[in-house]
Protein backbone atom coordinates (compact mmCIF):
# COMPACT_ATOMS: atom_id res chain seq x y z
CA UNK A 1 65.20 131.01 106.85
CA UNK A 2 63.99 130.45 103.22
CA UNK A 3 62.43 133.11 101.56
CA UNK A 4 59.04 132.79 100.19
CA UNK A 5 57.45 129.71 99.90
CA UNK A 6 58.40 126.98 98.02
CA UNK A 7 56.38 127.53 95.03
CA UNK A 8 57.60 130.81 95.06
CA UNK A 9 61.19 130.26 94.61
CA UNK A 10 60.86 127.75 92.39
CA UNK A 11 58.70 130.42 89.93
CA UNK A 12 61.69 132.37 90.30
CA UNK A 13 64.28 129.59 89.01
CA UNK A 14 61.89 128.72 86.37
CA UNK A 15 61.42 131.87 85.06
CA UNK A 16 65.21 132.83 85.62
CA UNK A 17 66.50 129.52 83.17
CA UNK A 18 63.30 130.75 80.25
CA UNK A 19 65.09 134.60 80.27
CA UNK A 20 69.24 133.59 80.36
CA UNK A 21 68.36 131.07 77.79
CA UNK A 22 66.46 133.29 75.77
CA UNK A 23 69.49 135.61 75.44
CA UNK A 24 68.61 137.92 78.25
CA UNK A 25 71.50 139.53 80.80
CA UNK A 26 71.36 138.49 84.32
CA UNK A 27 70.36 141.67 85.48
CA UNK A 28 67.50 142.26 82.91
CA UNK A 29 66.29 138.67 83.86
CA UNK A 30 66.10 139.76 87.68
CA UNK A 31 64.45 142.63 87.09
CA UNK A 32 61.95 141.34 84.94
CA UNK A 33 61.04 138.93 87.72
CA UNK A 34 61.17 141.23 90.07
CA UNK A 35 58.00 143.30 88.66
CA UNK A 36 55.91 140.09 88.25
CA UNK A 37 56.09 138.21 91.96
CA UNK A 38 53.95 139.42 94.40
CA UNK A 39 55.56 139.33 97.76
CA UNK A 40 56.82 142.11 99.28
CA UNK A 41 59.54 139.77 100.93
CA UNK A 42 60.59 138.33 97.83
CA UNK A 43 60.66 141.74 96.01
CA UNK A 44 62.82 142.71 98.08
CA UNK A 45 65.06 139.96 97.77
CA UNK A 46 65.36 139.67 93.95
CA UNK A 47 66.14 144.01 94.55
CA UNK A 48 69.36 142.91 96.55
CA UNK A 49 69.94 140.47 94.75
CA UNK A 50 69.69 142.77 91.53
CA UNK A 51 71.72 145.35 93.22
CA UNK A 52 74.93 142.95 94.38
CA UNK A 53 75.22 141.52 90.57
CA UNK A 54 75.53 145.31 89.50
CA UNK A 55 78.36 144.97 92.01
CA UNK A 56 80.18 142.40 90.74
CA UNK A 57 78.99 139.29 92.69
CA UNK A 58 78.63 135.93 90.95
CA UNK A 59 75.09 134.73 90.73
CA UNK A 60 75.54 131.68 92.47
CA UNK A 61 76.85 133.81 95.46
CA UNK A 62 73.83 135.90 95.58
CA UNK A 63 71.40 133.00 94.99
CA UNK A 64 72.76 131.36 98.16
CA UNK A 65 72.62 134.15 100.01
CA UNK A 66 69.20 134.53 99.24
CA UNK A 67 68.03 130.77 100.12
CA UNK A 68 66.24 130.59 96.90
CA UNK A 69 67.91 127.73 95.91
CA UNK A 70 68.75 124.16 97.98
CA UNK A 71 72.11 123.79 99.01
CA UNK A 72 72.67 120.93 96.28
CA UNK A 73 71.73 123.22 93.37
CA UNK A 74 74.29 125.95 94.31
CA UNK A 75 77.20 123.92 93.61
CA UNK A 76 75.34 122.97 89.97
CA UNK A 77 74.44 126.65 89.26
CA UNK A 78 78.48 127.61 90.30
CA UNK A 79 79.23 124.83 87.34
CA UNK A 80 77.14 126.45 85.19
CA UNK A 81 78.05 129.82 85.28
CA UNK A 82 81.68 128.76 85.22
CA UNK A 83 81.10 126.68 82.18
CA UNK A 84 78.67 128.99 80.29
CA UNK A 85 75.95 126.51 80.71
CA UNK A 86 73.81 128.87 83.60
CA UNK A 87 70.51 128.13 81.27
CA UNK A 88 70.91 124.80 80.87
CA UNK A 89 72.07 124.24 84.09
CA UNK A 90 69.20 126.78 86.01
CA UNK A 91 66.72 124.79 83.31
CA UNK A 92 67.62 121.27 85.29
CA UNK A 93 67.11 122.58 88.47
CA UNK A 94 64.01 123.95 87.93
CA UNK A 95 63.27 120.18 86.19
CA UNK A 96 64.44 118.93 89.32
CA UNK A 97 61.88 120.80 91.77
CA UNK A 98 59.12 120.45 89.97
CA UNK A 99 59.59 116.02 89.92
CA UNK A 100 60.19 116.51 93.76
CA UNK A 101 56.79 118.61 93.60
CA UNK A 102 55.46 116.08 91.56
CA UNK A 103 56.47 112.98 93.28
CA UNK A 104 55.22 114.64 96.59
CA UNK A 105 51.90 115.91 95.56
CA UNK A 106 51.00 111.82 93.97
CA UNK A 107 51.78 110.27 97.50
CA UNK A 108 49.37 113.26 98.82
CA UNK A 109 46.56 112.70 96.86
CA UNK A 110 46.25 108.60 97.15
CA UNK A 111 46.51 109.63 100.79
CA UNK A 112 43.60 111.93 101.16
CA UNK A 113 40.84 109.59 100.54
CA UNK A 114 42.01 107.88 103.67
CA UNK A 115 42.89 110.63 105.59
CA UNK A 116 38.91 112.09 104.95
CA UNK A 117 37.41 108.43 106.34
CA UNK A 118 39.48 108.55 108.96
CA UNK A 119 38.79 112.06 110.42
CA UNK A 120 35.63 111.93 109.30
CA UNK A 121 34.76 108.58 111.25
CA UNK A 122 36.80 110.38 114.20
CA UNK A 123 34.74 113.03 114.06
CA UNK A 124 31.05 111.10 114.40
CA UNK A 125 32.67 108.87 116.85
CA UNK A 126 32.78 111.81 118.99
CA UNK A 127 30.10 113.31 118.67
CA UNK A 128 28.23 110.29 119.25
CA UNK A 129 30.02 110.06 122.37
CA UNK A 130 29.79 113.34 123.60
CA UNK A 131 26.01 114.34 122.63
CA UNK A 132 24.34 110.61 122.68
CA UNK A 133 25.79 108.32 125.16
CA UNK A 134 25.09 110.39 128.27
CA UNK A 135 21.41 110.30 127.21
CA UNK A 136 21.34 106.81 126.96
CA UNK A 137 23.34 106.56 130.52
CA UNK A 138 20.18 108.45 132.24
CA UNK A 139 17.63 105.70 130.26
CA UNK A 140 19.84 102.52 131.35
CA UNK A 141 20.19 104.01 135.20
CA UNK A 142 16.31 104.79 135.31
CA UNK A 143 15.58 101.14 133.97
CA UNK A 144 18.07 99.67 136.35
CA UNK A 145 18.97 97.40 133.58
CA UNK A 146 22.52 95.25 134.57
CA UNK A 147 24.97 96.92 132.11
CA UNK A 148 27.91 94.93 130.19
CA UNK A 149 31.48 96.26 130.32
CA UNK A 150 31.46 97.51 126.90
CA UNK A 151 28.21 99.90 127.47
CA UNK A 152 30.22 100.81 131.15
CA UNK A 153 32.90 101.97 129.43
CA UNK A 154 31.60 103.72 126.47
CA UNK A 155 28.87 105.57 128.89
CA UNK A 156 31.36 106.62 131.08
CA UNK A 157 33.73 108.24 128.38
CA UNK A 158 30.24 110.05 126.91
CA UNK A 159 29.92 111.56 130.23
CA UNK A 160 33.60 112.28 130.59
CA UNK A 161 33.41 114.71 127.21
CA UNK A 162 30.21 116.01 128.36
CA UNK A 163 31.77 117.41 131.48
CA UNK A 164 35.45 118.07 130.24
CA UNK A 165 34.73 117.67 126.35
CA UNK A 166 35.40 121.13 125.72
CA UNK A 167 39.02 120.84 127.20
CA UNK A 168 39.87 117.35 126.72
CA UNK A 169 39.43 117.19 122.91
CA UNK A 170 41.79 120.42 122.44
CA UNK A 171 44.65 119.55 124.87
CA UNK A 172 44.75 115.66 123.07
CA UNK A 173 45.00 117.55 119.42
CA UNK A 174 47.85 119.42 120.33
CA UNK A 175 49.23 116.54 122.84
CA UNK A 176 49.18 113.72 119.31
CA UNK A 177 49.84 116.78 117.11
CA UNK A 178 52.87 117.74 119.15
CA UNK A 179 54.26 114.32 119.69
CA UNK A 180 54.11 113.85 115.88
CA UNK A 181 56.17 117.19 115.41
CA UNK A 182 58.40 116.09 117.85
CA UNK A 183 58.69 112.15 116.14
CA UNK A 184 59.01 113.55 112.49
CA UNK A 185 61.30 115.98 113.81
CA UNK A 186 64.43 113.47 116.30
CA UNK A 187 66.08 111.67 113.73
CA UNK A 188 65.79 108.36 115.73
CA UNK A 189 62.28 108.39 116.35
CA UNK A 190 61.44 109.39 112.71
CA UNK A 191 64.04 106.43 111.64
CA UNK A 192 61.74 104.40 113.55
CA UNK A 193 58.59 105.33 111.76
CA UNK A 194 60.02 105.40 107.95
CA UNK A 195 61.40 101.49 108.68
CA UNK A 196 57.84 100.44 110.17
CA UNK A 197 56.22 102.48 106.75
CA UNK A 198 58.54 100.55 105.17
CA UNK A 199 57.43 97.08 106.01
CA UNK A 200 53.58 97.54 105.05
CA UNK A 201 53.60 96.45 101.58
CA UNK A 202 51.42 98.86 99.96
CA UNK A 203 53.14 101.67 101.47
CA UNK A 204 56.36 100.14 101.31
CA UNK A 205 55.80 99.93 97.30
CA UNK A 206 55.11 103.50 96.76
CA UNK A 207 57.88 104.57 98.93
CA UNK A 208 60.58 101.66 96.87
CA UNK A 209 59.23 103.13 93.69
CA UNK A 210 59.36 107.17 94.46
CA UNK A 211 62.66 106.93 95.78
CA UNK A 212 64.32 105.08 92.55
CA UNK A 213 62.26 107.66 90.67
CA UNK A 214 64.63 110.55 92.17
CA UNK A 215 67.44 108.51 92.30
CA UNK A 216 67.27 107.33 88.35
CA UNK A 217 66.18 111.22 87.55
CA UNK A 218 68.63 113.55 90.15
CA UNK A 219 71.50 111.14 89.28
CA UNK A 220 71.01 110.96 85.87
CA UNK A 221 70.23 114.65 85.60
CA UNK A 222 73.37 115.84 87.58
CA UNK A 223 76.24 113.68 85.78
CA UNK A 224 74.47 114.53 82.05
CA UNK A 225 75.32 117.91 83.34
CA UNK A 226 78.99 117.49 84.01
CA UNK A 227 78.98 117.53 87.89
CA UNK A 228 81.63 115.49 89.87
CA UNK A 229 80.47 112.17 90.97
CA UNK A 230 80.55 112.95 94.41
CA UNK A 231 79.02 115.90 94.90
CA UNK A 232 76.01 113.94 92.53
CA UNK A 233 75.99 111.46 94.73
CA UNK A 234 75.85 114.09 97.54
CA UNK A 235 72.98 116.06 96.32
CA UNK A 236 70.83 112.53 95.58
CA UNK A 237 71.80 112.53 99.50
CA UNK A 238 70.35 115.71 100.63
CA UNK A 239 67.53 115.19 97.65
CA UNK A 240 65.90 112.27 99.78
CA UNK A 241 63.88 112.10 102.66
CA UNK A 242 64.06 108.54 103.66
CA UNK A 243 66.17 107.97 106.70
CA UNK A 244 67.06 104.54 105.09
CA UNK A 245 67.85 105.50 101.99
CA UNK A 246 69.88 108.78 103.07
CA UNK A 247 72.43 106.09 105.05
CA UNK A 248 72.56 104.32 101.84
CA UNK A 249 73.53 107.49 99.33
CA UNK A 250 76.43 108.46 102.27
CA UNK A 251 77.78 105.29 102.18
CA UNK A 252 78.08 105.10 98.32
CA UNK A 253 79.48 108.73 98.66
CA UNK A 254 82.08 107.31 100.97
CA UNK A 255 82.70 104.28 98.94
CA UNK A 256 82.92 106.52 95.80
CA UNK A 257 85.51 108.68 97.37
CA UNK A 258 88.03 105.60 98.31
CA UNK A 259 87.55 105.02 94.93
CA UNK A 260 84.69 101.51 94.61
CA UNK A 261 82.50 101.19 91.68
CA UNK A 262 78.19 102.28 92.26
CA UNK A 263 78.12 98.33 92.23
CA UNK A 264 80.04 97.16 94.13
CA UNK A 265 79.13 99.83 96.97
CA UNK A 266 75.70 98.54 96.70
CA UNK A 267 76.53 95.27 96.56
CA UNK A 268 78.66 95.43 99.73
CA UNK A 269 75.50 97.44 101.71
CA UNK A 270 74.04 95.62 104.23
CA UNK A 271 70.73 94.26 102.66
CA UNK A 272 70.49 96.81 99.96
CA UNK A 273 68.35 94.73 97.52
CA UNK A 274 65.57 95.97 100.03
CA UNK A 275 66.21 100.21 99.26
CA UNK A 276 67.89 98.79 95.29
CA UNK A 277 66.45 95.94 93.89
CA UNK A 278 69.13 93.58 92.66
CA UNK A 279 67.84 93.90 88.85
CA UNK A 280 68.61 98.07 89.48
CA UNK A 281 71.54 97.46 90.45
CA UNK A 282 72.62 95.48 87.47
CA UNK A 283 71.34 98.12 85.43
CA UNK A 284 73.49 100.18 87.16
CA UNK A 285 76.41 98.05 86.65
CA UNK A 286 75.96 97.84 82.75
CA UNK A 287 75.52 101.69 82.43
CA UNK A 288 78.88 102.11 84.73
CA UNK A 289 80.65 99.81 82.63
CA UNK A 290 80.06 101.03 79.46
CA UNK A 291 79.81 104.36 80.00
CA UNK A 292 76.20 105.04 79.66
CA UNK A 293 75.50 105.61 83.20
CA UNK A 294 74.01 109.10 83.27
CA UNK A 295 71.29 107.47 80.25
CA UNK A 296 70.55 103.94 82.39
CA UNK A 297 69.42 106.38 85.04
CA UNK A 298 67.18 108.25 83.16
CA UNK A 299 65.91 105.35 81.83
CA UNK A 300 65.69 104.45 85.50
CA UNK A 301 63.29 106.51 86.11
CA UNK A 302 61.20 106.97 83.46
CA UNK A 303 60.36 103.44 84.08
CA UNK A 304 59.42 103.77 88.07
CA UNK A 305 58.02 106.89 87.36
CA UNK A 306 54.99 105.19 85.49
CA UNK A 307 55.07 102.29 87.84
CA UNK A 308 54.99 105.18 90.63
CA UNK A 309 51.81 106.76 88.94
CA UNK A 310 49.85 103.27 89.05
CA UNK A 311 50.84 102.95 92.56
CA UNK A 312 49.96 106.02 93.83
CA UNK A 313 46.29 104.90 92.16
CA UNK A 314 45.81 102.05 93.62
CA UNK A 315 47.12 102.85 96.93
CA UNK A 316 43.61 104.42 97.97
CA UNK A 317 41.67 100.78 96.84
CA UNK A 318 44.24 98.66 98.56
CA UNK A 319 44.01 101.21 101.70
CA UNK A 320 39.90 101.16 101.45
CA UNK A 321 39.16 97.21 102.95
CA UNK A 322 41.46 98.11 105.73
CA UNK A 323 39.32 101.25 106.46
CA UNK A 324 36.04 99.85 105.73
CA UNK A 325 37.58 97.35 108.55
CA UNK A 326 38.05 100.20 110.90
CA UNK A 327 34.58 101.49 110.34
CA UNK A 328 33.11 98.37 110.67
CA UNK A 329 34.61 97.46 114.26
CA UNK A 330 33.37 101.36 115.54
CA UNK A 331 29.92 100.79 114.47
CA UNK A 332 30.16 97.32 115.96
CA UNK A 333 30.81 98.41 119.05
CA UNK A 334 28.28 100.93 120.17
CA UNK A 335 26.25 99.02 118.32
CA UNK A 336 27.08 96.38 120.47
CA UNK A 337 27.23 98.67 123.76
CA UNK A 338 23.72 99.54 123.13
CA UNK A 339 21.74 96.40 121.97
CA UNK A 340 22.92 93.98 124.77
CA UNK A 341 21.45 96.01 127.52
CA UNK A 342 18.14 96.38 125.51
CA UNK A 343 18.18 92.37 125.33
CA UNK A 344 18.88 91.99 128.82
CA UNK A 345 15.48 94.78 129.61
CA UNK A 346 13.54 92.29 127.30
CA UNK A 347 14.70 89.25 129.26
CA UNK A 348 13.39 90.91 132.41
CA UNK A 349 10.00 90.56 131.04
CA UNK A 350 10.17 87.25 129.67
CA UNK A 351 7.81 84.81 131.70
């Protein structure tokens, strides 16, 4: 297990690349972390981890040990304390973290405006249901009004939370919250959702332009710092989160290693101008060809990165029709389910 939470460990790296670059000894740096973070667990960590570099042990071991850094930073950290660059290289992790945090935390917030309708709306829905139908199915009985299917069905699912509400409700959270653990969880399954995200426009936009984002920045970031192309292409791997676009950074890794070009690897992908638009990749052929790879990538994603913050704003107006949609047809129907047995009461009485 990881210790401390994310935010944690990254506060750690952070503050570990300000002190070694500042001139500070290893130890010293530890230390001086040590007295500011305020878990116990972590204290404890960064106090074996301070005590095994007064033994001898490299920093990179001790960092892995510790799970304070990703797997695809210890190999860049190793580099950097082999090379004398620790700071610099410590300083471009941290860099690195904080765009994941970043990218993360803008697909978050255009989300949560949806998210609140749509709970919201879940939430009067059923309490409409539970609290108000079953009144309405003792008026309709005592009228002996003929009811349409609609008002049937809607009545009978009022009654059904009034008398198992109080169970039914909590055993379907955790049955949908479950199977969603479970989905997100099986590779297939969670394959399965990413490629039908993938093919709703809006969402598939965001998703296009936060994953060239990471791959223009961790690329570009890694081989500016002198790591092997492989194990660059490797972290980008591990980096992502997209089923589809992890499949496409292991074959390029592969390709890379029986020794193909970043073009033609994505050239000969199956349908890659979907994850790479063709125009990227001819970026990424000029930079390989003369040289300036490490810079086109940057440049990369600098320029998705803005496109990425527009995106992310817009996502909650192009999300809000198809809500208001959603709303709409609710209302509609117990508005429905309760006006067309009122009209038939009121033809009763018409002479």
């Amino acid at each position: 297990m990881q210790i401390g939470g994310a935010k944690e460990r990254a506060y750690v790296v952070e503050n570990l690349a300000v002190l070694l670059g500042a001139g500070m000894d290893v130890l010293s740096a530890v230390s001086a972390i040590e007295t500011q973070v305020r878990s116990v667990v972590m204290k404890k960590t960064l106090a074996t981890i301070r005590e095994e570099l007064s033994n001898g042990a490299a920093i990179w071991r001790t960092l892995d040990a510790a799970k304070i850094l990703p797997k695809r930073a210890t190999y860049l950290v190793r580099l950097g304390e082999d090379s004398g660059r620790l700071a610099e290289n410590l300083t471009l992790i941290a860099k690195q973290q904080e765009k994941d945090r970043v990218l993360t935390s803008k697909v978050r917030s255009a989300m949560v405006y949806p998210a609140f309708v749509l709970g919201l709306t879940l939430v009067v829905g059923l309490g409409v249901a539970w609290f108000i139908l079953p009144r309405l199915s003792t008026v309709f009985s005592s009228l002996n009004v003929h009811l349409p299917a609609i008002t049937i069905f809607l009545i009978n699912f009022g009654i059904f939370l009034q008398h198992w509400g109080a169970i039914a409700v909590p055993a379907a959270i955790i049955i949908i919250g479950g199977a969603v653990v479970v989905a997100f969880r099986r590779p297939g399954s969670r394959a399965a959702l990413q490629g039908f995200a993938l093919k709703i426009p809006a969402i598939r936009n965001v998703v296009l332009e936060v994953e060239l984002t990471r791959f223009g920045f961790v690329l570009g970031t890694l081989l500016q710092a002198g790591l092997p192309v492989i194990e660059a292409v490797e972290s980008l791997e591990q980096s992502s989160a997209i089923t589809q676009y992890k499949k496409l950074y292991a074959k390029l890794r592969r390709d890379i290693e029986d020794g193909d070009s970043f073009h033609a690897s994505l050239r000969a992908y199956p349908k890659s101008n979907r994850l790479i638009p063709i125009p990227i990749q001819e970026l990424v052929a000029t930079g390989e060809q003369s040289g300036n790879l490490a810079e086109m990538l940057l440049r990369i994603s600098a320029i998705y990165e803005q496109k990425t913050d527009q995106s992310t704003k817009n996502l909650a107006s192009i999300l809000e029709p198809i809500l208001l949609v959603i709303v709409w047809l609710g209302v509609l129907a117990v508005a429905v389910a309760i006006i067309l047995p009122i009209y038939s009461l009121v033809g009763q009485f018409n002479p």
